[in-house]
N, C-alpha and C. Protein backbone atom coordinates (compact mmCIF):
# COMPACT_ATOMS: atom_id res chain seq x y z
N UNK A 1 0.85 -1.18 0.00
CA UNK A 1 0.00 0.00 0.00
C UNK A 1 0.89 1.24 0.00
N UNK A 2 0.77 1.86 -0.67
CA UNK A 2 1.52 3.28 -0.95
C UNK A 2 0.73 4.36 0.18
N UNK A 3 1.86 5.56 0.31
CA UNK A 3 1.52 6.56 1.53
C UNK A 3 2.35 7.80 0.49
N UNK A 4 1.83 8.81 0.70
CA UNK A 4 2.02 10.36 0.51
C UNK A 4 1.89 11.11 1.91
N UNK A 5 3.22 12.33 1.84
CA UNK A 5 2.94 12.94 2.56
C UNK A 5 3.08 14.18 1.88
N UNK A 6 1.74 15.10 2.00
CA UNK A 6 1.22 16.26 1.00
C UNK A 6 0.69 17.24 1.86
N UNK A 7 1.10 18.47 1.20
CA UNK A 7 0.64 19.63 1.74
C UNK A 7 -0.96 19.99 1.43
N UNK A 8 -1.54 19.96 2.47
CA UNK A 8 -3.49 20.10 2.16
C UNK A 8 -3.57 21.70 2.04
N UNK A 9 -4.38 22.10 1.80
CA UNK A 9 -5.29 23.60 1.56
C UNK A 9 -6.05 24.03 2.36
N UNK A 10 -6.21 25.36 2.77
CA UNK A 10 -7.39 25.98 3.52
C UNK A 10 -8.84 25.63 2.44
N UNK A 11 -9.71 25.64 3.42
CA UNK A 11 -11.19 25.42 2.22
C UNK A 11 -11.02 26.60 1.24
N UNK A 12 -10.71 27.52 1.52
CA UNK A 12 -11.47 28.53 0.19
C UNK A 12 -10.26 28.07 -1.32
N UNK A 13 -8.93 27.40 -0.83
CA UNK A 13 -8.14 26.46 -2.11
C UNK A 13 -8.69 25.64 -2.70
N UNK A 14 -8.74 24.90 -1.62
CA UNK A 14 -9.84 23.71 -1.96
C UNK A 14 -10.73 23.47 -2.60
N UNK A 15 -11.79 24.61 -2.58
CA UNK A 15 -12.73 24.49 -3.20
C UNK A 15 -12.77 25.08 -4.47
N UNK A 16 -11.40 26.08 -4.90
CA UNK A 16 -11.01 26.43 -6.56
C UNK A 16 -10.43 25.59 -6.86
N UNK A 17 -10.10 24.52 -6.46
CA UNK A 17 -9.41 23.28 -7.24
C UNK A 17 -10.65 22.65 -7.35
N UNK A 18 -11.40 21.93 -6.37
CA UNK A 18 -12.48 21.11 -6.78
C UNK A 18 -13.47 21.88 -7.84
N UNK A 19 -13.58 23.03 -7.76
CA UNK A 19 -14.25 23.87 -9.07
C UNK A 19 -13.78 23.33 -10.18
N UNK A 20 -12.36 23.44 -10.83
CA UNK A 20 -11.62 22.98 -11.91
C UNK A 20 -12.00 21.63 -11.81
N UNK A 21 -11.47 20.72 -11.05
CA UNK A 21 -12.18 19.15 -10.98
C UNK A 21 -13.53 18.81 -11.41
N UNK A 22 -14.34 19.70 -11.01
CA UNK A 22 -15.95 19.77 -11.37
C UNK A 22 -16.09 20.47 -13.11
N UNK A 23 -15.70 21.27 -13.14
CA UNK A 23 -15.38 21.89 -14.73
C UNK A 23 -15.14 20.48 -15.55
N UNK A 24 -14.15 20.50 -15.47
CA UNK A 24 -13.19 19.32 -16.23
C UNK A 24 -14.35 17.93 -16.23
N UNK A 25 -14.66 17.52 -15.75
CA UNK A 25 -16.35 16.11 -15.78
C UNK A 25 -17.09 16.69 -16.03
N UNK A 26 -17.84 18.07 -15.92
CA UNK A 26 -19.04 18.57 -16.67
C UNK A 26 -18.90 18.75 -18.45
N UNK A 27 -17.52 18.78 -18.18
CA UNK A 27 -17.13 19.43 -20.21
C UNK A 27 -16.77 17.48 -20.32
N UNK A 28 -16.76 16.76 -19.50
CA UNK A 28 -16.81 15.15 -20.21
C UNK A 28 -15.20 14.93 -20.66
N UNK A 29 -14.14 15.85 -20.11
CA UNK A 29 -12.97 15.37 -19.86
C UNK A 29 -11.91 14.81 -19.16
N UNK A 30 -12.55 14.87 -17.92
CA UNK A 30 -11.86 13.92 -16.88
C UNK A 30 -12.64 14.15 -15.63
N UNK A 31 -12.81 13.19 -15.31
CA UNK A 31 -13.65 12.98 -13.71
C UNK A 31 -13.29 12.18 -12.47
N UNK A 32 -11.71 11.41 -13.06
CA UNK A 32 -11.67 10.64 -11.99
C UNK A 32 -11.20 11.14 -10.69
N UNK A 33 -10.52 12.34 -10.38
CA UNK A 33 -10.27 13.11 -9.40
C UNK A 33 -11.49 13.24 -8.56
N UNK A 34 -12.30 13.97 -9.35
CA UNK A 34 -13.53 14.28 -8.45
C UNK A 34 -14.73 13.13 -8.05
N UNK A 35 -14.78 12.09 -8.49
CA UNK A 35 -15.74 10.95 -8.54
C UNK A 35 -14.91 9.92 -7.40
N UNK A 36 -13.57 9.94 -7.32
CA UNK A 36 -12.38 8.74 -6.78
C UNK A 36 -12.53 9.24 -5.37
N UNK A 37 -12.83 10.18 -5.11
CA UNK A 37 -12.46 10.90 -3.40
C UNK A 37 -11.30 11.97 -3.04
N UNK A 38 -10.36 12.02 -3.91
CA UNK A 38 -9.50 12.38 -4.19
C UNK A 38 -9.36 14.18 -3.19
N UNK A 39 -8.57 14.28 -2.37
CA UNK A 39 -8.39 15.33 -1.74
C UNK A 39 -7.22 16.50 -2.80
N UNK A 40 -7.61 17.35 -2.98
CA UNK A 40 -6.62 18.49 -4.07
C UNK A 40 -5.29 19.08 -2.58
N UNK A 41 -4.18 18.34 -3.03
CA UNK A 41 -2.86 18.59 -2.23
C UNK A 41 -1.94 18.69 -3.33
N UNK A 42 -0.83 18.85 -2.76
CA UNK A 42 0.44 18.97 -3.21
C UNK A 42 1.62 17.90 -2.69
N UNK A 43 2.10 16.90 -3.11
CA UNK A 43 2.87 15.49 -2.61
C UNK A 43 4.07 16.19 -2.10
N UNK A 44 4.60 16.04 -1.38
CA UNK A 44 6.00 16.38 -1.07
C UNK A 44 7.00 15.28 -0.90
N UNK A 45 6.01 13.77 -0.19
CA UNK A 45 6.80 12.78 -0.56
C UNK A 45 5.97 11.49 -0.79
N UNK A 46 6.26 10.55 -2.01
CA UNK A 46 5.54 9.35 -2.39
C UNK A 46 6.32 8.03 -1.61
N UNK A 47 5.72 7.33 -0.76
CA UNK A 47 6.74 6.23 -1.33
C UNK A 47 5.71 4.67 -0.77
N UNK A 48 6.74 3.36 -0.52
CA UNK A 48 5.59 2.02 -0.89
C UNK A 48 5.44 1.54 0.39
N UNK A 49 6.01 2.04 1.59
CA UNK A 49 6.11 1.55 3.10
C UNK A 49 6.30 2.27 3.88
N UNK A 50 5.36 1.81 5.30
CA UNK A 50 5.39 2.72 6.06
C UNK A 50 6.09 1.34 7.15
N UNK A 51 6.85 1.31 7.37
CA UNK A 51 7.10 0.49 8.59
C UNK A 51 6.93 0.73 9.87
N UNK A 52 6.95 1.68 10.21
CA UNK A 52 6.56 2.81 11.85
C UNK A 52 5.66 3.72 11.84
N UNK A 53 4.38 3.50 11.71
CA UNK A 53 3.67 4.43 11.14
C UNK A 53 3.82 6.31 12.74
N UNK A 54 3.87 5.16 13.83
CA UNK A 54 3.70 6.27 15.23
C UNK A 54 4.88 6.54 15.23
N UNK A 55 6.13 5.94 14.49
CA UNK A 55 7.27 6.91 14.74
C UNK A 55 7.32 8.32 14.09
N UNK A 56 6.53 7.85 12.90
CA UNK A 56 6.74 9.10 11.16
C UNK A 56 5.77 9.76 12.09
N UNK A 57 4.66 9.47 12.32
CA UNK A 57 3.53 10.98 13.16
C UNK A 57 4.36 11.34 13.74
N UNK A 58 5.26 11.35 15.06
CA UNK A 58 5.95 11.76 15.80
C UNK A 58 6.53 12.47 15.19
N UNK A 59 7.15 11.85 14.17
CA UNK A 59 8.34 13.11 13.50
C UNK A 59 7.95 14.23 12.28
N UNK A 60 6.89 13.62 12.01
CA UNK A 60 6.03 14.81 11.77
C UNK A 60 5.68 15.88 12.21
N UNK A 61 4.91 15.53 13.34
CA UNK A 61 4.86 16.97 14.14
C UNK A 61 5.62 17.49 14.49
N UNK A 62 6.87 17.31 14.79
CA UNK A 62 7.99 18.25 15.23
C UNK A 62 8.11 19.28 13.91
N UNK A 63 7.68 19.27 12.98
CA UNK A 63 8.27 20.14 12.04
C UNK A 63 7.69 21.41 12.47
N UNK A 64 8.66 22.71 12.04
CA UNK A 64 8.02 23.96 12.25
C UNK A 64 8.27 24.67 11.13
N UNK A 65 6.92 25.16 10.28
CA UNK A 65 7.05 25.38 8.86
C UNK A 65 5.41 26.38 9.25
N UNK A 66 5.88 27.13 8.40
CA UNK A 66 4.68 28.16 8.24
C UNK A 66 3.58 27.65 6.76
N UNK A 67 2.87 28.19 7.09
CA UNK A 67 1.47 28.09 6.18
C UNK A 67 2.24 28.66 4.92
N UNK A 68 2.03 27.84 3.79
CA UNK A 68 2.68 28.09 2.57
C UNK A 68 1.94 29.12 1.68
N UNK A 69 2.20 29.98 1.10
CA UNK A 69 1.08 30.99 -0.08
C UNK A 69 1.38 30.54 -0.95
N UNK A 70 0.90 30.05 -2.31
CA UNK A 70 1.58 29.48 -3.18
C UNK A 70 1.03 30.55 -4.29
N UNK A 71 1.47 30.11 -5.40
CA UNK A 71 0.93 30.17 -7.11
C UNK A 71 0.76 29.26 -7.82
N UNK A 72 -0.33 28.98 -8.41
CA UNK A 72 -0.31 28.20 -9.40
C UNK A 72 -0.49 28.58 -10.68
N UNK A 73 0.58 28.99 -11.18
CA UNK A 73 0.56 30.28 -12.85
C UNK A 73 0.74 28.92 -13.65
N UNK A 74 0.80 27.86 -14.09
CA UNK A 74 0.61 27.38 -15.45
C UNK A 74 0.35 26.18 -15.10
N UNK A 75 -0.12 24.98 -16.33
CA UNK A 75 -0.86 24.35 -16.54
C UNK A 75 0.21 23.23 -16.91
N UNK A 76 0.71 22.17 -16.52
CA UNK A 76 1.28 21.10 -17.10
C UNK A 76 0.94 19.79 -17.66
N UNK A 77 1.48 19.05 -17.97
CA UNK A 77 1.44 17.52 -18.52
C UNK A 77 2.67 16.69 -18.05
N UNK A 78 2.82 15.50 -17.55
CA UNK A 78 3.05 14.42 -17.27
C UNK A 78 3.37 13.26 -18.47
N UNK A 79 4.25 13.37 -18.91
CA UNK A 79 4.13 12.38 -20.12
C UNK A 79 4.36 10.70 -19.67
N UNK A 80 3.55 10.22 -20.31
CA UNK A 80 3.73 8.88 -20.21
C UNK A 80 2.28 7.87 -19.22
N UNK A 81 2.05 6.76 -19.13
CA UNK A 81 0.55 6.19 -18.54
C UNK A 81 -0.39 6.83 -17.64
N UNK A 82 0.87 7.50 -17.09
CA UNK A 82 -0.42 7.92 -15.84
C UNK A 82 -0.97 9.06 -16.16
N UNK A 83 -0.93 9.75 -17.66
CA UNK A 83 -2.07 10.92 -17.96
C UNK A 83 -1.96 11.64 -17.61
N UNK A 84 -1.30 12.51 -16.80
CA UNK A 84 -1.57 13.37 -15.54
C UNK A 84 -1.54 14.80 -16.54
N UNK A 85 -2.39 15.94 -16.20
CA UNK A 85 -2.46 17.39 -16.21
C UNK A 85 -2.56 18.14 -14.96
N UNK A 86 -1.92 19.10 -14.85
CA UNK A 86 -1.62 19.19 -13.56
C UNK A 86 -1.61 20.99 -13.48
N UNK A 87 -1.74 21.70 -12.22
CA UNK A 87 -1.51 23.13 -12.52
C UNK A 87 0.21 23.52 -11.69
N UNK A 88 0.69 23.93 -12.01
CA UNK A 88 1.80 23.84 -11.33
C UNK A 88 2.21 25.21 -10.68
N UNK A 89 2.48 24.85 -9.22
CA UNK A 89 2.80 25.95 -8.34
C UNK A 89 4.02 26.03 -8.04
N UNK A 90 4.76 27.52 -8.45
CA UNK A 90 5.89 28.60 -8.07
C UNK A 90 6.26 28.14 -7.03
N UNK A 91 7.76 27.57 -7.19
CA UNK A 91 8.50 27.76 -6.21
C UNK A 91 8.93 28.34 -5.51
N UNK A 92 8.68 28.56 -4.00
CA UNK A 92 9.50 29.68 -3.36
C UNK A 92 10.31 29.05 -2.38
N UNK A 93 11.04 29.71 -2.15
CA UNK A 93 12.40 29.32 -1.09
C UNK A 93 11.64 28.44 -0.11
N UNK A 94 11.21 29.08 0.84
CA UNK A 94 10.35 27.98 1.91
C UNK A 94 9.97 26.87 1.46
N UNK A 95 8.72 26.80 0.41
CA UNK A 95 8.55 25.74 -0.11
C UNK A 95 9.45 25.06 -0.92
N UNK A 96 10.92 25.14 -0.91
CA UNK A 96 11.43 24.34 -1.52
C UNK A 96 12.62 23.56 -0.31
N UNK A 97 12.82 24.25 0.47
CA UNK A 97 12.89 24.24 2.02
C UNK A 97 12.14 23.12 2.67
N UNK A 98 10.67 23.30 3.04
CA UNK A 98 10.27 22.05 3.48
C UNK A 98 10.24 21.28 3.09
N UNK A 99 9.83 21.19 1.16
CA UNK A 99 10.30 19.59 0.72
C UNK A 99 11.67 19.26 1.41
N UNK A 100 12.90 19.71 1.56
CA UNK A 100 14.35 19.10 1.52
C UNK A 100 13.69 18.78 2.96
N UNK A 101 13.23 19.36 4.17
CA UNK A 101 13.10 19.06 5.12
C UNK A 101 12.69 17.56 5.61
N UNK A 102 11.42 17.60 4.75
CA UNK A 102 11.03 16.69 4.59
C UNK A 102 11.06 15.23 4.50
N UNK A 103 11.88 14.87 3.12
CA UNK A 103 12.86 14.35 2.34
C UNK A 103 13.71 14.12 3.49
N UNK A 104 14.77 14.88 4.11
CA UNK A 104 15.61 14.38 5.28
C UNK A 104 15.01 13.67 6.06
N UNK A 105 13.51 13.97 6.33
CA UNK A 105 13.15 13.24 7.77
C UNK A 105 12.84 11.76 7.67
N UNK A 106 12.23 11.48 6.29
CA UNK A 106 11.98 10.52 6.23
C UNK A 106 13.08 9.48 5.49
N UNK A 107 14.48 10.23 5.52
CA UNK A 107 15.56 9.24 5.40
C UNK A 107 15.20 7.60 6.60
N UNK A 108 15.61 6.53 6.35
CA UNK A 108 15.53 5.69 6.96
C UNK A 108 14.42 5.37 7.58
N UNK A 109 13.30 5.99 7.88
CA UNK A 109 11.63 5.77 8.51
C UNK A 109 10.92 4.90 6.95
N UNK A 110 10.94 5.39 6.02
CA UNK A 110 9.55 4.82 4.89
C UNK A 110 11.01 3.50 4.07
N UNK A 111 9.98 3.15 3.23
CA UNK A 111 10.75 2.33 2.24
C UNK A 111 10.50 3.20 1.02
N UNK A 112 10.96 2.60 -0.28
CA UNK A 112 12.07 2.70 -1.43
C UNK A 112 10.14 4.39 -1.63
N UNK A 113 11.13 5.27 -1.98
CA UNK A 113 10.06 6.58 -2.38
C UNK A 113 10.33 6.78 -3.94
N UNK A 114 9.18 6.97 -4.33
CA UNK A 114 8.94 7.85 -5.71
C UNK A 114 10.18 8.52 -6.07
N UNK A 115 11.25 8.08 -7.06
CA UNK A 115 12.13 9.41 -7.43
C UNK A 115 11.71 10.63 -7.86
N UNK A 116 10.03 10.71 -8.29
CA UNK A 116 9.54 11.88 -9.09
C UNK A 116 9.53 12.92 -7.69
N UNK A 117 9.45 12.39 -6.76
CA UNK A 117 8.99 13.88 -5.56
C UNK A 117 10.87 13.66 -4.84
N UNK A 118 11.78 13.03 -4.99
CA UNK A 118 13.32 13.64 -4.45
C UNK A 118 13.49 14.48 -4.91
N UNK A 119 14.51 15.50 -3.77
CA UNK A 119 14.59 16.76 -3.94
C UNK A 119 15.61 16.87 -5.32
N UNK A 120 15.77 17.51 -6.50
CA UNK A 120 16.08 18.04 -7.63
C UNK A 120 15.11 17.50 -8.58
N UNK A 121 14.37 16.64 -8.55
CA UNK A 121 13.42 16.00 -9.52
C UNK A 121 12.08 16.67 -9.39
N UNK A 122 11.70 16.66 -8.31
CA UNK A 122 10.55 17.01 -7.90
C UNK A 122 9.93 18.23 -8.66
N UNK A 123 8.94 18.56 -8.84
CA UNK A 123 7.76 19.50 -9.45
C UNK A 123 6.45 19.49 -8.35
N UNK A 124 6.56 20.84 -7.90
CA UNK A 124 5.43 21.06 -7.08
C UNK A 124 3.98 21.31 -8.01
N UNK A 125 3.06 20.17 -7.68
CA UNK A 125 1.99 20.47 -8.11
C UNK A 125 0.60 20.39 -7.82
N UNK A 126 -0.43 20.44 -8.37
CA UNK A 126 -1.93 20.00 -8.10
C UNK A 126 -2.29 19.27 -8.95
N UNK A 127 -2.73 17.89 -9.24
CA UNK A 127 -3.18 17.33 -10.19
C UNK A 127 -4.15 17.96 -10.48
N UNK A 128 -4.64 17.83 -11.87
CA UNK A 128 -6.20 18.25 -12.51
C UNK A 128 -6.90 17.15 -12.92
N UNK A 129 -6.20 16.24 -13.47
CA UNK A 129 -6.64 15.43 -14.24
C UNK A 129 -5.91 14.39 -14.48
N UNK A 130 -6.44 12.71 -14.34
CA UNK A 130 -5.54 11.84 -14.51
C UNK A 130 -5.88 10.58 -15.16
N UNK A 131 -5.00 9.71 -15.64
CA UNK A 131 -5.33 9.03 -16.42
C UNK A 131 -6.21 9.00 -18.13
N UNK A 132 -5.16 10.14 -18.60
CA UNK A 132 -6.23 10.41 -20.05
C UNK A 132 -4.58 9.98 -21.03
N UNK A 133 -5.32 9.92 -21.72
CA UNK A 133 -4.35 9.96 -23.28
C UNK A 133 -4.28 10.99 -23.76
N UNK A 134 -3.15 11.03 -24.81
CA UNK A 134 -2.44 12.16 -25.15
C UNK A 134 -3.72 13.47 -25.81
N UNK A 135 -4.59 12.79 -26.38
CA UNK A 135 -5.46 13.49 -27.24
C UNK A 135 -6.43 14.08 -25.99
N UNK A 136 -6.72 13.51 -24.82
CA UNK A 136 -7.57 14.05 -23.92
C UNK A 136 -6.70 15.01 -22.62
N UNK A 137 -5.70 14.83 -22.57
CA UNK A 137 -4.95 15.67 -21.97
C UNK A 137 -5.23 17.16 -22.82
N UNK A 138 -4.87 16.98 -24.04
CA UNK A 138 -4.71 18.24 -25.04
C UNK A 138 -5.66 18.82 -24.45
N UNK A 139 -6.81 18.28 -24.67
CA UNK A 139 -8.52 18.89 -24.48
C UNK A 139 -8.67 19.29 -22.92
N UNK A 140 -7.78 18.74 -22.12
CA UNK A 140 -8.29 19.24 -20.77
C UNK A 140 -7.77 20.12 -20.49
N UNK A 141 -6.13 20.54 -21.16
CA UNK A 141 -5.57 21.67 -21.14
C UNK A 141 -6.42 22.64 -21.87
N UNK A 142 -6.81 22.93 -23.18
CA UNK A 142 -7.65 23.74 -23.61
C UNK A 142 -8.43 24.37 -22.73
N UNK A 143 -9.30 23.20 -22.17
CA UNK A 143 -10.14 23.82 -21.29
C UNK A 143 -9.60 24.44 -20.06
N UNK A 144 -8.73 24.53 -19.25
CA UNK A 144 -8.29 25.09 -17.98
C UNK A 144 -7.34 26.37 -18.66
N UNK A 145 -7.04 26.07 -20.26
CA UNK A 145 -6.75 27.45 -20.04
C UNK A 145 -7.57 28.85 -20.68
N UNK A 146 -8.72 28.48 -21.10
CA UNK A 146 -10.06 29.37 -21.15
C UNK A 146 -11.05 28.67 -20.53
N UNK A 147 -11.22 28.35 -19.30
CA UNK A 147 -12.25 27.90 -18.92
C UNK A 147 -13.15 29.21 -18.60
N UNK A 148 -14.81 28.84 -18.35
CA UNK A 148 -16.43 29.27 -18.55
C UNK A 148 -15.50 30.40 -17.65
N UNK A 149 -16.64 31.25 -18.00
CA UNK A 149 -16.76 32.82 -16.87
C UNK A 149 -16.49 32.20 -15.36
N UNK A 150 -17.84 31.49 -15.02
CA UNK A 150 -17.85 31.16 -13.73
C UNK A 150 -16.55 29.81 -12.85
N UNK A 151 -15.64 29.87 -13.52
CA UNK A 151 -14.53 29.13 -13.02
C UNK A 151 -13.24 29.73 -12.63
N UNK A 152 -12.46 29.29 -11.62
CA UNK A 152 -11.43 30.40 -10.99
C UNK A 152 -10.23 31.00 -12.37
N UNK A 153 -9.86 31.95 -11.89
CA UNK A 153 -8.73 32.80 -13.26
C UNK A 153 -7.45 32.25 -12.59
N UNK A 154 -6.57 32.10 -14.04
CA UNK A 154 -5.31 31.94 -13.68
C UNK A 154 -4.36 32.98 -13.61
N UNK A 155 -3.14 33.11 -13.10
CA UNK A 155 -2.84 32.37 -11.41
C UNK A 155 -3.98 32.23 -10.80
N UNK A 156 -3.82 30.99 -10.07
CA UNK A 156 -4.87 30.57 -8.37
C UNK A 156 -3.70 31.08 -7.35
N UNK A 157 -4.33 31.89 -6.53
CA UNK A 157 -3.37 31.71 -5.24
C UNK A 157 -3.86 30.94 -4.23
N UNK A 158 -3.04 30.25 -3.85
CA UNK A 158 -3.67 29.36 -2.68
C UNK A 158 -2.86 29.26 -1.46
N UNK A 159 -3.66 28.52 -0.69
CA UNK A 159 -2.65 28.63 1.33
C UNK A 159 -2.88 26.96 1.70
N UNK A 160 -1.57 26.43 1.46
CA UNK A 160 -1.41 25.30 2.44
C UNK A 160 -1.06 25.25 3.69
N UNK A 161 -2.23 24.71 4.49
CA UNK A 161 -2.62 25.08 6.37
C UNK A 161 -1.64 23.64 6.59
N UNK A 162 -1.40 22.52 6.06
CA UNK A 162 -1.32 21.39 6.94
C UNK A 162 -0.66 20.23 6.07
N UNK A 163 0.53 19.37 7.14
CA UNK A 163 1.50 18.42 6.35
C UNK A 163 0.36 17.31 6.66
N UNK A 164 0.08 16.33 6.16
CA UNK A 164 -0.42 15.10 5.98
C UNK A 164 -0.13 14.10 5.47
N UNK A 165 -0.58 12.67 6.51
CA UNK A 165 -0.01 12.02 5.72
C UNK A 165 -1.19 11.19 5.43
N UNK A 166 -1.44 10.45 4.35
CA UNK A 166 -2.52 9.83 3.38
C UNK A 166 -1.79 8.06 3.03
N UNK A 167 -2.89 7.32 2.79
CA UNK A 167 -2.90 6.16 2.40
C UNK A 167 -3.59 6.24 0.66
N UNK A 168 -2.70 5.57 -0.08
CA UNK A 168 -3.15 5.40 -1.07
C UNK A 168 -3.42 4.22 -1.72
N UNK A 169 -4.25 3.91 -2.66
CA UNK A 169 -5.34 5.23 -3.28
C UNK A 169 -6.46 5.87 -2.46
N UNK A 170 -7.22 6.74 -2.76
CA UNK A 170 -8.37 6.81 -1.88
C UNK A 170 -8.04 7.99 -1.32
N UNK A 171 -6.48 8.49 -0.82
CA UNK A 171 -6.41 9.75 -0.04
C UNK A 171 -7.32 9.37 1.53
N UNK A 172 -7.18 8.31 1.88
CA UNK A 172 -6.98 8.08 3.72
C UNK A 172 -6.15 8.76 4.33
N UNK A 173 -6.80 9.99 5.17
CA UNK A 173 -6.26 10.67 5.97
C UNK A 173 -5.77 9.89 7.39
N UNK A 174 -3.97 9.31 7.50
CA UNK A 174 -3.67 8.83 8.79
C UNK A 174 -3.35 9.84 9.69
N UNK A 175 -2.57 10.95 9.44
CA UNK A 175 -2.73 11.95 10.05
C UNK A 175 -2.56 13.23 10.08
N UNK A 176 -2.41 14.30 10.35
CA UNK A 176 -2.27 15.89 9.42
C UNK A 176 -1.70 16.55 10.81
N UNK A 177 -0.62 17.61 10.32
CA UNK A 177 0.11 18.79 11.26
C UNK A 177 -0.08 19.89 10.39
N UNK A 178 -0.83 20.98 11.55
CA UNK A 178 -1.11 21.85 10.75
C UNK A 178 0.34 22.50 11.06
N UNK A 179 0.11 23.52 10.00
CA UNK A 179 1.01 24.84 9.94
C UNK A 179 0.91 25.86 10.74
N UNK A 180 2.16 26.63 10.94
CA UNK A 180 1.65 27.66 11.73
C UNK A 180 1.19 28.97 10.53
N UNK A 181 0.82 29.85 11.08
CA UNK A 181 0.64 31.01 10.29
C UNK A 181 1.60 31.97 10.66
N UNK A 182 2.06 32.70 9.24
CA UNK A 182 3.68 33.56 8.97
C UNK A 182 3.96 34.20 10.51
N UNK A 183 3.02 34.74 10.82
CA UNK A 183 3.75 35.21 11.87
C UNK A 183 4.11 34.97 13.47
N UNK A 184 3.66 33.72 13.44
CA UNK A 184 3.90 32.60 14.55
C UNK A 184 4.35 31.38 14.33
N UNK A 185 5.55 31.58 13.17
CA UNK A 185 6.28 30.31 13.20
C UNK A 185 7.55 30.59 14.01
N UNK A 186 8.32 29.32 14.18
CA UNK A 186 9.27 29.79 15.23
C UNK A 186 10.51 29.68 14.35
């Protein structure tokens, strides 16, 4: 069973991503995000074992990381089976910071991790859409980048409140540390 540990969203993020998720199955181009259960985060780390699950909470919470502001200014693709379209959020120092943090902590705690989320590989993102072929990717990009009046404008800015960690598939919440906010981090 695979585990992620991903940065979650305040609701008002949340719910401009699940907008786009909802867009994207009403226009009949991808729905499995929004139909699967699927929580709209950002991975910071993938991998296939959790061997200690109460040690990793533990060392989880010790982290002290402020509530992230992000951007999400453009629209990507994923080449190869897993389909993926994705909106991709601006790196900033911090957030590139807690990934490495991250990444350190769970040296020796998880088993063998995703090379796509180690630190120099990695791409911070939001999935949009997954599992399409090349020709339906095209079309889902089209659409997110003129989507209807009533759907969020690009850049999204958004605020990740909280590190979590998830069981996959399904996005099983095992457990979440929130963030502090900028001006009460230590």
């Amino acid at each position: 069973m695979p585990y992620a540990i991903v940065l979650t969203l305040d609701a008002r993020s949340e719910e401009s991503i699940r907008r786009l998720w909802d867009g994207l199955a009403d226009a009949k181009l991808a729905a499995a995000l929004r139909d699967g259960g699927a929580t709209p985060h950002i991975s910071l780390a993938v991998f296939k074992e959790l061997p200690n699950p109460v040690g990793l909470i533990d060392t989880l919470e010790t982290i002290q990381a402020t509530e992230q502001h992000l951007t999400l200014g453009h629209i990507g693709v994923f080449p190869g089976e897993e389909g993926v379209v994705f909106a991709g959020a601006t790196p900033t120092f911090e957030l590139l910071e807690l990934h490495r943090g991250v990444q350190a902590l769970l040296e020796d705690r998880v088993g063998e991790r995703r090379a796509y989320y180690l630190p120099g590989r990695w791409v911070p993102h939001i999935t949009l859409a997954i599992r399409l072929d090349a020709r339906e990717r095209a079309s889902a990009v089209r659409w997110l980048l003129n989507p209807p009046v009533n759907y969020p404008d690009w850049p999204l800015k958004i605020r990740a409140t909280a590190i979590t960690l998830l069981e996959l598939p399904g996005d099983r919440r095992i457990a979440r540390t929130v963030l502090a906010p900028p001006e009460k981090a230590v």
